[in-house]
Each structure stands twice: as C-alpha cells, then as structure tokens.
N, C-alpha and C. Protein backbone atom coordinates (compact mmCIF):
# COMPACT_ATOMS: atom_id res chain seq x y z
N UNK A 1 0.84 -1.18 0.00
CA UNK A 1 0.00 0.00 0.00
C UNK A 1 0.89 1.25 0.00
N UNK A 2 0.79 2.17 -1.03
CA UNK A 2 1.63 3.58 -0.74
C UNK A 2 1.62 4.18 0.16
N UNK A 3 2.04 4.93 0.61
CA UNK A 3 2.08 5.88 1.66
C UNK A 3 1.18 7.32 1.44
N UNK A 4 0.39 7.79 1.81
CA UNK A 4 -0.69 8.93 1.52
C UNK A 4 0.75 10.49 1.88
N UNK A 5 0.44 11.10 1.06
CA UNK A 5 1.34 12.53 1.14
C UNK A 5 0.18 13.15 2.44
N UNK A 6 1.54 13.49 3.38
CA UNK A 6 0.84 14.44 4.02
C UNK A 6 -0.06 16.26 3.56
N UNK A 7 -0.72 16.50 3.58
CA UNK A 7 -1.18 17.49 3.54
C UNK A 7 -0.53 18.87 4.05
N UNK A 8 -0.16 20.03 3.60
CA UNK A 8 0.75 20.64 4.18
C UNK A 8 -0.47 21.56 4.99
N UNK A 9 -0.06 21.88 6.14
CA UNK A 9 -1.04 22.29 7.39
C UNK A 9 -0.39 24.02 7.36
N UNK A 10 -1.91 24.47 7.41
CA UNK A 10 -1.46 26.02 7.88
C UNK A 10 -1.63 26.30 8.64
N UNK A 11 -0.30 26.85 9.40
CA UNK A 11 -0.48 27.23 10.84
C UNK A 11 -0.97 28.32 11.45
N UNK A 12 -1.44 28.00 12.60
CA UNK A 12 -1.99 29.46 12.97
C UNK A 12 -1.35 29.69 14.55
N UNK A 13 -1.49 30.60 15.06
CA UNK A 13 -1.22 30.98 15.82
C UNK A 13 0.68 31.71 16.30
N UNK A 14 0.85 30.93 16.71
CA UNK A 14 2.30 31.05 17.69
C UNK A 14 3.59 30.84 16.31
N UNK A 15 4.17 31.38 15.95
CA UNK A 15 5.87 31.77 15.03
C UNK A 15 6.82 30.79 16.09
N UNK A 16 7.39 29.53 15.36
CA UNK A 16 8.34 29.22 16.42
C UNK A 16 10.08 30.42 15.94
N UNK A 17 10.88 30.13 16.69
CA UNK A 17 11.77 30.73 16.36
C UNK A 17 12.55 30.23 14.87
N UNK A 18 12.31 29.35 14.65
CA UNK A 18 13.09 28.73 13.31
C UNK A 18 12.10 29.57 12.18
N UNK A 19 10.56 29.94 12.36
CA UNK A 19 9.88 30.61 11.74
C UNK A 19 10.55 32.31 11.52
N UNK A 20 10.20 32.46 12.47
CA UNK A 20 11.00 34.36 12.41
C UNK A 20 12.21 34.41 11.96
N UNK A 21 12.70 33.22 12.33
CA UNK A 21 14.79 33.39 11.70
C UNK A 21 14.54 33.42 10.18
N UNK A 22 13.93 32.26 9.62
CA UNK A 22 13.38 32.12 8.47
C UNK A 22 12.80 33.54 7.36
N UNK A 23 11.55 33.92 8.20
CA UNK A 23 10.80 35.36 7.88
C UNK A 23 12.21 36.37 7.78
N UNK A 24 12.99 36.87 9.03
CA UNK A 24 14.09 37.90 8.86
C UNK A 24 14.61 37.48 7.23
N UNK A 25 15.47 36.39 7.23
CA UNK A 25 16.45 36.15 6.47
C UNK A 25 15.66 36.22 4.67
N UNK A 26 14.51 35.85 4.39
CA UNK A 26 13.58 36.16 3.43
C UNK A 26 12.99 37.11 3.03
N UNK A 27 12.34 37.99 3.73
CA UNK A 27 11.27 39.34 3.42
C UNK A 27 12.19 40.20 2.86
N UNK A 28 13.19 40.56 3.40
CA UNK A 28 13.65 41.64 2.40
C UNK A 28 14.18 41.24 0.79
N UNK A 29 14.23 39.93 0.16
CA UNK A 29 14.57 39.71 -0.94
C UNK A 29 13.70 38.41 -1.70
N UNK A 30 12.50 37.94 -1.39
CA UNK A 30 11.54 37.48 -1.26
C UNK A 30 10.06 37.69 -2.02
N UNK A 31 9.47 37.43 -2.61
CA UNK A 31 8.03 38.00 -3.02
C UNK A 31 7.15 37.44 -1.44
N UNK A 32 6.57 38.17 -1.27
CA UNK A 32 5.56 37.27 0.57
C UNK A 32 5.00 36.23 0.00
N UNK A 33 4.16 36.29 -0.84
CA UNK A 33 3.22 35.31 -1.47
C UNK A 33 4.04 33.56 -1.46
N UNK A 34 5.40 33.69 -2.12
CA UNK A 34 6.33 33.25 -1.97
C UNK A 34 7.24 32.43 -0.66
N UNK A 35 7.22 33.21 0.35
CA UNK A 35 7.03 32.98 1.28
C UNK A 35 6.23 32.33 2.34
N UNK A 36 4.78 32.75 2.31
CA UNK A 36 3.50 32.35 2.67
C UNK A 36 3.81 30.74 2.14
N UNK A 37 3.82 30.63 1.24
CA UNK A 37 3.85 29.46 0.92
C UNK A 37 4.54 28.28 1.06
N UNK A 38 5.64 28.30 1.06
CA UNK A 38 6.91 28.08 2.12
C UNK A 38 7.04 27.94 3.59
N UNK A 39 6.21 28.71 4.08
CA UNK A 39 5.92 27.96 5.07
C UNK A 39 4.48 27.69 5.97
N UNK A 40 3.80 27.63 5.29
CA UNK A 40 2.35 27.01 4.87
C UNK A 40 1.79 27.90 5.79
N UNK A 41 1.83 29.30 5.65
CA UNK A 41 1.00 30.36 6.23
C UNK A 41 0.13 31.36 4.89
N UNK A 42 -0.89 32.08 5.82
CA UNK A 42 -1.72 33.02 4.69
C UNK A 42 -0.57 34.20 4.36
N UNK A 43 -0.91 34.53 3.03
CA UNK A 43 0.32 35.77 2.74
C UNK A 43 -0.26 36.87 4.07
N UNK A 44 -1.36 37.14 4.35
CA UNK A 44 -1.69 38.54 5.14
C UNK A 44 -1.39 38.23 6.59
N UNK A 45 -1.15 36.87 7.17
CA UNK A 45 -0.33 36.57 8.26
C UNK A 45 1.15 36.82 8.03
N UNK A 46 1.71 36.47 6.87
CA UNK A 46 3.18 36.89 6.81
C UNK A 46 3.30 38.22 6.40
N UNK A 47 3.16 39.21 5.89
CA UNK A 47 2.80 40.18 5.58
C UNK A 47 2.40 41.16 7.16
N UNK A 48 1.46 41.03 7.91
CA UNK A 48 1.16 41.51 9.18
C UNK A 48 2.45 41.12 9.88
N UNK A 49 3.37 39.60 10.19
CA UNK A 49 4.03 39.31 11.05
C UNK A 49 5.23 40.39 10.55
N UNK A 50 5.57 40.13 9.16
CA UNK A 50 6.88 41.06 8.93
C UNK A 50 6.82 42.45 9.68
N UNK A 51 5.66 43.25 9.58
CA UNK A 51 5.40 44.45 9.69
C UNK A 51 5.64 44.50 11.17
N UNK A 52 5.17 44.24 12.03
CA UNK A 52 5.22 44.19 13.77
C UNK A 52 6.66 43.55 13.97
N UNK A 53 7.18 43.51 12.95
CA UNK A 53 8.78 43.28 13.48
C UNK A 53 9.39 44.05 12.86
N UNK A 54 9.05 44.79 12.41
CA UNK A 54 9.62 46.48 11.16
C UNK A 54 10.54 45.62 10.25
N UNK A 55 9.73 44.97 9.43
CA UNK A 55 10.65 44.26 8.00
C UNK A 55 10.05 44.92 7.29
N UNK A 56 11.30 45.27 6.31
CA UNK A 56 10.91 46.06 4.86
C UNK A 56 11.86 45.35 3.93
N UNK A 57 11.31 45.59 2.84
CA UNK A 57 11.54 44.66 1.52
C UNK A 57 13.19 45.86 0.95
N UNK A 58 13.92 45.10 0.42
CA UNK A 58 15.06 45.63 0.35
C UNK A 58 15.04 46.34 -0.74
N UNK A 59 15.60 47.76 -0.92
CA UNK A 59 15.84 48.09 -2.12
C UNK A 59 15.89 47.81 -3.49
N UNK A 60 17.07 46.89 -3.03
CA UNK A 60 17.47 46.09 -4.31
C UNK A 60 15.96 44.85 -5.03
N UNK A 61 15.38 44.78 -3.75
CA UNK A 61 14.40 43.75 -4.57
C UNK A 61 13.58 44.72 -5.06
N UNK A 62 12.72 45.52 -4.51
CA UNK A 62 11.91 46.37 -4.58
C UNK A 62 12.43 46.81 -6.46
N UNK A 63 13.83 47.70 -6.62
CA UNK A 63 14.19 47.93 -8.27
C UNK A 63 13.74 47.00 -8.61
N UNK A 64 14.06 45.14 -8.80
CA UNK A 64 13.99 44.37 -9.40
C UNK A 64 12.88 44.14 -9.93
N UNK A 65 11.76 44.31 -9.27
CA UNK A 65 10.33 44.37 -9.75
C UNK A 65 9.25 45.45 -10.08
N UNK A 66 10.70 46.41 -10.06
CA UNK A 66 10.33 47.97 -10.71
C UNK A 66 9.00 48.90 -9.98
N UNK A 67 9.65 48.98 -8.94
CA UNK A 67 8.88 49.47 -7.79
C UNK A 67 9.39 50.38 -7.12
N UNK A 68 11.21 50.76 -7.57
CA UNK A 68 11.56 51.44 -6.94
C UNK A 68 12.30 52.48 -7.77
C-alpha cells in the first residue's frame, strides 16, 4: 500500500523561532506570497508578522520588480 502525502497544514497561531529566523532572512529579498507558501501560512499573516517586526523589503528587490 503507498504511503498517503501528508497534507501541508497552515499554521496558525504562535511563530516558532526557526519561523522568524526564516521570515528575517527572506522578506527583504523574497516576493511574501512566496514565502506564505513556504511555510504554509496566509500571505496577510506573513505580511502583518513582517510588519510588527519592522521588515521592509530591500531596495534592491523592490528595483527588481520595478517598484523602486
């Protein structure tokens, strides 16, 4: 009998620390959506979490997608 793929679970609540290390090292060079997905959260939870930790998207990405 195969083995059934787990389902990837979206979490809610509580960021462990491997989460936020993760979020820092991503958001500024990152699309969120991108992110969100990665680690099986809603983009407007990652998006809200970046923000209450004053993450901003880096310059350099920001030009790249001609935004800046």
């Amino acid at each position: 009998m195969a083995k059934k793929k787990k389902a990837k679970r979206i979490s809610r609540g509580q960021w462990s620390k491997r989460d936020l290390n993760l979020l820092k090292k991503l958001f500024p060079v990152t699309a969120t959506s991108k992110i969100a997905k990665k680690m099986g959260r809603k983009t407007d939870a990652v998006k809200k979490k970046a923000s209450r930790m004053g993450l901003k998207k880096s310059k350099a990405y920001l030009k790249r997608i001609g935004r800046a």
